[in-house]
Protein backbone atom coordinates (compact mmCIF):
# COMPACT_ATOMS: atom_id res chain seq x y z
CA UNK A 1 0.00 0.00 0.00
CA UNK A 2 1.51 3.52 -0.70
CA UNK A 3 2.00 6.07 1.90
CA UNK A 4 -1.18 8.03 -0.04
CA UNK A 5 -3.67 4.81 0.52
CA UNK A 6 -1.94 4.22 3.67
CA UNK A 7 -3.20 8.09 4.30
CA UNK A 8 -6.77 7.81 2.69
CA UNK A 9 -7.20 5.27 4.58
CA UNK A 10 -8.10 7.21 8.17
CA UNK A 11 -8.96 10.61 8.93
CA UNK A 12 -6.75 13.30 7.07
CA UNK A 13 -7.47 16.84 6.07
CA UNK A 14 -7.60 18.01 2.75
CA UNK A 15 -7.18 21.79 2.41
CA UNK A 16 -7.11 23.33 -1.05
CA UNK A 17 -5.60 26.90 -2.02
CA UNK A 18 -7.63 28.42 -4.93
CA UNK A 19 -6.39 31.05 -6.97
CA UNK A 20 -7.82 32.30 -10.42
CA UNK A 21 -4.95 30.83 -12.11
CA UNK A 22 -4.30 27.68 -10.35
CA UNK A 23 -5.94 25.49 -7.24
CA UNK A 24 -3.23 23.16 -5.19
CA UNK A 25 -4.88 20.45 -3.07
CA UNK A 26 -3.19 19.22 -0.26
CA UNK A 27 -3.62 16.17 2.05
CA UNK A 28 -2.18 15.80 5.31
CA UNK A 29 -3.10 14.70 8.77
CA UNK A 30 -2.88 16.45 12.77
CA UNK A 31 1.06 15.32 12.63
CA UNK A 32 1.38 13.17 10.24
CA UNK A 33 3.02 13.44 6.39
CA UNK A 34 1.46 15.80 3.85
CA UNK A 35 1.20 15.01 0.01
CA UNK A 36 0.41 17.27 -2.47
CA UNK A 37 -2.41 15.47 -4.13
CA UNK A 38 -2.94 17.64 -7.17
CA UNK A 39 -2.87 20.95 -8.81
CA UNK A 40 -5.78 21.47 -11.04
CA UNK A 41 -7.35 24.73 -12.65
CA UNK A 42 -7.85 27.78 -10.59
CA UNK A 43 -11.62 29.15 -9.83
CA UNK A 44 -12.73 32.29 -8.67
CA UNK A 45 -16.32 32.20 -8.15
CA UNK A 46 -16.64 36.01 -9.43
CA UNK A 47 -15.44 34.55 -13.14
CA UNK A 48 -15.90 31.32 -13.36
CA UNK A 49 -19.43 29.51 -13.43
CA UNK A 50 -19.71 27.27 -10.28
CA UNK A 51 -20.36 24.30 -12.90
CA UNK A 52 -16.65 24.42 -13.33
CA UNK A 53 -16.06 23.53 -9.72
CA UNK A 54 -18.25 20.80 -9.94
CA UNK A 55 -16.29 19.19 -12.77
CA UNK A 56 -12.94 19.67 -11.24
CA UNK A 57 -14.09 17.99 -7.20
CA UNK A 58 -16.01 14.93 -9.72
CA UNK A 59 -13.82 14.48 -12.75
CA UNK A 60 -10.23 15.23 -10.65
CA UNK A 61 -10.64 15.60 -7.19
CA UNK A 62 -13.03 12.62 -5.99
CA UNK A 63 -11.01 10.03 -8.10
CA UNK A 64 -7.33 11.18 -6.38
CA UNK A 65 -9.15 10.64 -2.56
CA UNK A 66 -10.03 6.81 -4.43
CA UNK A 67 -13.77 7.31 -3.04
CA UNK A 68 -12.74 7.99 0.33
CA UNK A 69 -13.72 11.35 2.20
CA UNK A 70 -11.64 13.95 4.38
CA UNK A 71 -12.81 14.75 8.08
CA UNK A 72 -12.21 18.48 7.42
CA UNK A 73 -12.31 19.99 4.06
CA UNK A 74 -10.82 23.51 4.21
CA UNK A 75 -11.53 25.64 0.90
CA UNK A 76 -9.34 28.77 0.31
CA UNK A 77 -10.43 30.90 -2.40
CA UNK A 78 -9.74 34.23 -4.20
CA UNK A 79 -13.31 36.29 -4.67
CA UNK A 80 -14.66 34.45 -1.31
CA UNK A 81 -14.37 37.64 0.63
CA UNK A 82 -18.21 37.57 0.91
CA UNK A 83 -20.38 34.72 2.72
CA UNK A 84 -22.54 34.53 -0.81
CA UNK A 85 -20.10 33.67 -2.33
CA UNK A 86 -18.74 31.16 0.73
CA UNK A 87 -21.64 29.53 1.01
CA UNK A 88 -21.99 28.84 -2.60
CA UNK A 89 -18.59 26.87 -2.86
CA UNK A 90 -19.41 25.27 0.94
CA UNK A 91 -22.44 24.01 -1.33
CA UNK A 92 -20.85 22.32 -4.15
CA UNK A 93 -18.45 20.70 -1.52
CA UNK A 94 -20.46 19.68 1.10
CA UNK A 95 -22.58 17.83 -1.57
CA UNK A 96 -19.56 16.26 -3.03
CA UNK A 97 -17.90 15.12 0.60
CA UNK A 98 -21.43 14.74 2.84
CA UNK A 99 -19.58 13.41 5.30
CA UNK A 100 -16.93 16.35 5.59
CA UNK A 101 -16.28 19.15 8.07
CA UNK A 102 -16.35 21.69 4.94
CA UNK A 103 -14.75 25.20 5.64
CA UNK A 104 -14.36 27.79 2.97
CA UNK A 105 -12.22 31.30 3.26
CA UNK A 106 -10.69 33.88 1.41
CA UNK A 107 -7.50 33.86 -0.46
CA UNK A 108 -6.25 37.00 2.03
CA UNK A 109 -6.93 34.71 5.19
CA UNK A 110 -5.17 31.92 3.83
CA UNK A 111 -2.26 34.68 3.40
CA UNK A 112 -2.89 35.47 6.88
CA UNK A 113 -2.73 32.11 8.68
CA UNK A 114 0.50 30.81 6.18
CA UNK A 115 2.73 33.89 6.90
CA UNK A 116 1.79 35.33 10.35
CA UNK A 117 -0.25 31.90 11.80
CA UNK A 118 -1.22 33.50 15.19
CA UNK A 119 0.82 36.79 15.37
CA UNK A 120 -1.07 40.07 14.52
CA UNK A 121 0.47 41.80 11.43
CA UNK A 122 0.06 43.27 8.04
CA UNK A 123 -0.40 40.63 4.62
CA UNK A 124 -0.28 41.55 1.01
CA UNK A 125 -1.36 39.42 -1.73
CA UNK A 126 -0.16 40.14 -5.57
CA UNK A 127 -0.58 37.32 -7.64
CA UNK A 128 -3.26 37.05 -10.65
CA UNK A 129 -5.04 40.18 -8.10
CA UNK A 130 -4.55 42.04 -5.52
CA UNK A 131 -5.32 42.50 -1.92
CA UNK A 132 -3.91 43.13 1.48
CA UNK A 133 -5.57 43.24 5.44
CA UNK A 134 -4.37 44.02 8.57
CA UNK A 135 -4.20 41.16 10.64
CA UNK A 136 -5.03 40.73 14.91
CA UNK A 137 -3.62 36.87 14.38
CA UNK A 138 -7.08 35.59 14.82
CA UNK A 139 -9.01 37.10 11.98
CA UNK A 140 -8.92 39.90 9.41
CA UNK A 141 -10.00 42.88 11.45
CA UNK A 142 -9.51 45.70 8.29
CA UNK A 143 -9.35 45.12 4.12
CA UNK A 144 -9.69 46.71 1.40
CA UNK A 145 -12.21 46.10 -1.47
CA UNK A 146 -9.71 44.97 -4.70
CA UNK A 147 -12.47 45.27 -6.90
CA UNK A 148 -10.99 42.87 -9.48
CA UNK A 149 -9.31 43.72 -12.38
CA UNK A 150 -11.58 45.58 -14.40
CA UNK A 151 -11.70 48.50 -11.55
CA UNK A 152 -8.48 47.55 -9.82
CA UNK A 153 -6.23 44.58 -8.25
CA UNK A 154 -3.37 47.34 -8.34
CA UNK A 155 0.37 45.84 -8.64
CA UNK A 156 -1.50 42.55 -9.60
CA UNK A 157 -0.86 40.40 -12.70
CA UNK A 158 -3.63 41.66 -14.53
CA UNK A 159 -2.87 45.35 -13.65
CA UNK A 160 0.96 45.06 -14.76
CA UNK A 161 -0.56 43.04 -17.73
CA UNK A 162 -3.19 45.77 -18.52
CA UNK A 163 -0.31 48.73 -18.10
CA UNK A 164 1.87 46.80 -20.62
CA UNK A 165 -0.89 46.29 -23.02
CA UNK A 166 -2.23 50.27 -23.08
CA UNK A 167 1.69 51.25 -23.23
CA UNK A 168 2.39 49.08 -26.43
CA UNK A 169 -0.87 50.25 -28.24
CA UNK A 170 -0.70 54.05 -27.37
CA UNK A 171 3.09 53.59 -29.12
CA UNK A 172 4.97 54.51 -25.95
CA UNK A 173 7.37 51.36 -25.91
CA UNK A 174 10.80 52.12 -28.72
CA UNK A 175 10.60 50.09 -31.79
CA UNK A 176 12.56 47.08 -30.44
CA UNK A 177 10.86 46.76 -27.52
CA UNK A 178 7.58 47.29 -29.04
CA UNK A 179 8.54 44.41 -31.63
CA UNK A 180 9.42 42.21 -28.79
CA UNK A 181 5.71 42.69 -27.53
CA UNK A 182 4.27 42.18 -30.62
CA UNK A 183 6.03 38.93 -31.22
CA UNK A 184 5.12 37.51 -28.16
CA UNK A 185 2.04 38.70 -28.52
CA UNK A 186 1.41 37.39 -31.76
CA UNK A 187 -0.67 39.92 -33.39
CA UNK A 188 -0.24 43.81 -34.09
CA UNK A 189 -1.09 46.30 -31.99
CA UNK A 190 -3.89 47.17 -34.48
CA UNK A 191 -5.44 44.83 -34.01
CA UNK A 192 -5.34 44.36 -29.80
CA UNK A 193 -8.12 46.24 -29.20
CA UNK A 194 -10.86 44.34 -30.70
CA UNK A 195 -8.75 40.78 -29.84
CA UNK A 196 -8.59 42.11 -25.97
CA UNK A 197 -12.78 42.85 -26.54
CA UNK A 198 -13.31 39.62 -27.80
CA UNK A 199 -11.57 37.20 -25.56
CA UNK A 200 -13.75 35.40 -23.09
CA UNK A 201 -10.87 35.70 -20.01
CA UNK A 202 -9.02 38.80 -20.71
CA UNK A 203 -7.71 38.73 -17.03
CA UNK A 204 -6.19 35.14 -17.87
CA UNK A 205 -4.43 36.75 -21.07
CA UNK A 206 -3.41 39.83 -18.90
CA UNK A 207 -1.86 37.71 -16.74
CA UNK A 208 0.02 35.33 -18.94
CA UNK A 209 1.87 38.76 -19.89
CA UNK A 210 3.52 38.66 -16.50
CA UNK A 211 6.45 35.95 -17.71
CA UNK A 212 7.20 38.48 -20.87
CA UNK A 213 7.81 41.42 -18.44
CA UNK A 214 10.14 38.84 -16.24
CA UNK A 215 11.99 38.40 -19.20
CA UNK A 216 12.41 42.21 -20.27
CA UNK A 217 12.29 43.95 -16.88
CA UNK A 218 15.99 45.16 -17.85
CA UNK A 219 14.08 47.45 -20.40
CA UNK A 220 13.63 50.75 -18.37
CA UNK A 221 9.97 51.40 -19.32
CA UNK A 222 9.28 47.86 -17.98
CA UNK A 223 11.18 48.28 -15.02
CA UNK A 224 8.97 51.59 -14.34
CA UNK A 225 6.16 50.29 -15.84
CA UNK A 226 6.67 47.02 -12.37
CA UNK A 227 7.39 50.56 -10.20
CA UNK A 228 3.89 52.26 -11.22
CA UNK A 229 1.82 49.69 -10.04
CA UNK A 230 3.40 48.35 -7.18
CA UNK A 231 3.59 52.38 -6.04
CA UNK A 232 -0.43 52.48 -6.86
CA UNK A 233 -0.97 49.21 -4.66
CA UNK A 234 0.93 51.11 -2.01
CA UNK A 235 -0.61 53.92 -2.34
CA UNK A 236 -4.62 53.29 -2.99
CA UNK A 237 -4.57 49.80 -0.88
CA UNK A 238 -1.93 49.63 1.57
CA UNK A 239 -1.84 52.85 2.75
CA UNK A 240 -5.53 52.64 3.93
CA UNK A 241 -5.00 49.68 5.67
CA UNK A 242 -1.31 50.59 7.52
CA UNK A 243 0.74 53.24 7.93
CA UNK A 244 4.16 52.63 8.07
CA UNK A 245 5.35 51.14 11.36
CA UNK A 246 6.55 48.34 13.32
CA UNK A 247 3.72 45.80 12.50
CA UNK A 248 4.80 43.02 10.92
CA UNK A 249 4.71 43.43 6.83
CA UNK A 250 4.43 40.09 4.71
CA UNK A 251 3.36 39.24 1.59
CA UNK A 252 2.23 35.98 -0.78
CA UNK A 253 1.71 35.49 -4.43
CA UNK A 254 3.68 35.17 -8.00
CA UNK A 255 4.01 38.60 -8.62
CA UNK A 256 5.41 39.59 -5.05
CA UNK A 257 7.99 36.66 -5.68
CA UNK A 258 8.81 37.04 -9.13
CA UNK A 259 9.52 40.93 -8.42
CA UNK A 260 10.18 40.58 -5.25
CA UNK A 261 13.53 42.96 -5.33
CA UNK A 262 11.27 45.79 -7.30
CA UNK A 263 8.99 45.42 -4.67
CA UNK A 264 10.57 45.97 -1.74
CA UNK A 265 12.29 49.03 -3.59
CA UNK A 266 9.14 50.25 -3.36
CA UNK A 267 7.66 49.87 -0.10
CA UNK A 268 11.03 51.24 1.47
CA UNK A 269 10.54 54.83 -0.49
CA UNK A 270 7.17 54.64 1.14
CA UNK A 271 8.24 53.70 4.29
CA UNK A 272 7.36 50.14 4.71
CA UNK A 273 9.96 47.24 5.96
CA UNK A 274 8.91 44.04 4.54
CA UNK A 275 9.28 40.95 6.63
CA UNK A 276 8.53 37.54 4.32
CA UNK A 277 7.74 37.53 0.68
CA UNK A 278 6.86 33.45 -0.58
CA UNK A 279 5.18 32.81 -4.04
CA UNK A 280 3.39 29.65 -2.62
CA UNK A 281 1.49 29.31 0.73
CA UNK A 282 0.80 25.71 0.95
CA UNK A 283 3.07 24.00 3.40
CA UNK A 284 2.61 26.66 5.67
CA UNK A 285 -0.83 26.73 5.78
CA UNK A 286 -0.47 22.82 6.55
CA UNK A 287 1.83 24.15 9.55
CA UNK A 288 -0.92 26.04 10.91
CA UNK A 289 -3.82 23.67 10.54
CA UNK A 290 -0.94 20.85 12.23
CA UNK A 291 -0.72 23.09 15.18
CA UNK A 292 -4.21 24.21 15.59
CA UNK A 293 -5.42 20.24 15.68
């Protein structure tokens, strides 16, 4: 028997860490070893129909657990800042795992518990969007609204996508590095407009951009172009949340680690010390839920 049956076979928690890009499942038990079971597409309940969730627990999920069920199901989830939208994932997995503990939070509270577990501080999450709370190391006591990425999600991957994109059509970019977008790109900028319109996830294709600016961040209107929006994160979400002082600064997510030396640039000419910066959250938040058994 494999250490995974071996584990299916008695109580073990599966706790899953949704993002709009990607979803990692992870099973583990009160002190036992953890396996990553699987990552599968991401869902965000705000832009993706909750049909698609269904799929992925029946098609993906239900065959990896080999038809058995976890005691405690804990759902993490970008866009379930609201209980509407809690309750309408708790749904779809409580009637997949009936015999489950099911527990569904946000994406910033799983930020909260895998960097600061029970210590009161300050988290920031820029991945695909954007977000950040202040902390009391119990629960999320002040946020702000992100609004997504058609009215913000600031320093995000769809914002620096979106910034890139109205930069390269308005002409701003030199001929070279113009080109450069337009190859990877794969079609004029002519003709981005109407393609942009016309694609059914623009935020996914905004995104996807974030690997080209990676790759060409030594171009100075890319490098300022990173600056911009991390400075408008600062400025229109952190900065209502906390001031600059000696609370504990951390932050999660693909952006924050891919640009992580950009962004701490930043935060210092506002003030801010940064204290942890990690891309992925999930063996921490198996840490906390193994000490909170």
């Amino acid at each position: 028997m494999s250490q995974l049956s071996q584990a299916l076979s008695s109580n073990y928690l599966l706790i899953a860490e949704a993002g709009a890009t990607k979803t990692s499942w992870i099973l583990t038990k009160s002190h036992g070893k953890s396996f990553r079971l699987k990552e599968t597409a991401g869902f965000n309940p705000n832009y993706h129909q909750i049909s698609e969730l269904e799929s992925l627990i029946r098609d993906e999920i239900k065959l990896m657990l080999e038809g058995n069920q976890p005691e405690r199901l804990i759902f993490y989830g970008a866009g379930c800042g609201t209980e509407e939208k809690k309750d309408l994932i708790r749904n779809v997995l409580q009637l997949a795992f009936p015999l489950s503990r099911v527990v569904v939070h946000s994406d910033l509270l799983a930020a909260a518990h895998g960097l600061l577990g029970n210590k009161a501080g300050v988290v920031g999450l820029l991945g695909t969007g954007s977000n950040c709370c202040h902390y009391n190391g119990t629960d999320i006591v002040k946020n702000v609204a992100s609004l997504g990425y058609l009215l913000g999600d600031e320093g995000s991957g769809t914002y620096i996508g979106k910034k890139l994109l109205i930069s390269w059509i308005r002409g701003e970019f030199t001929a070279e590095l113009s080109q450069k977008v337009e190859n990877h790109i794969g079609y004029p900028a002519e003709q981005a407009v109407t393609r942009f319109y016309s694609d059914k996830t623009p935020n996914k294709f905004l995104s996807s951009l974030i690997p080209f600016v990676k790759e060409n961040i030594h171009f100075l209107p890319i490098q300022k172009l990173v600056e911009n929006s991390f400075d408008d994160f600062i400025s229109i979400q952190l900065k209502s949340i906390a001031k600059p002082s000696n609370d504990k600064l951390c932050f999660a997510g693909s952006v924050a680690w891919v640009f992580q030396e950009i962004l701490i640039r930043q935060l210092s000419r506002h003030g801010y010390h940064v204290d942890r910066i990690e891309k992925e959250l999930s063996k921490d938040l198996v840490k906390f839920h193994q000490g909170t058994e």
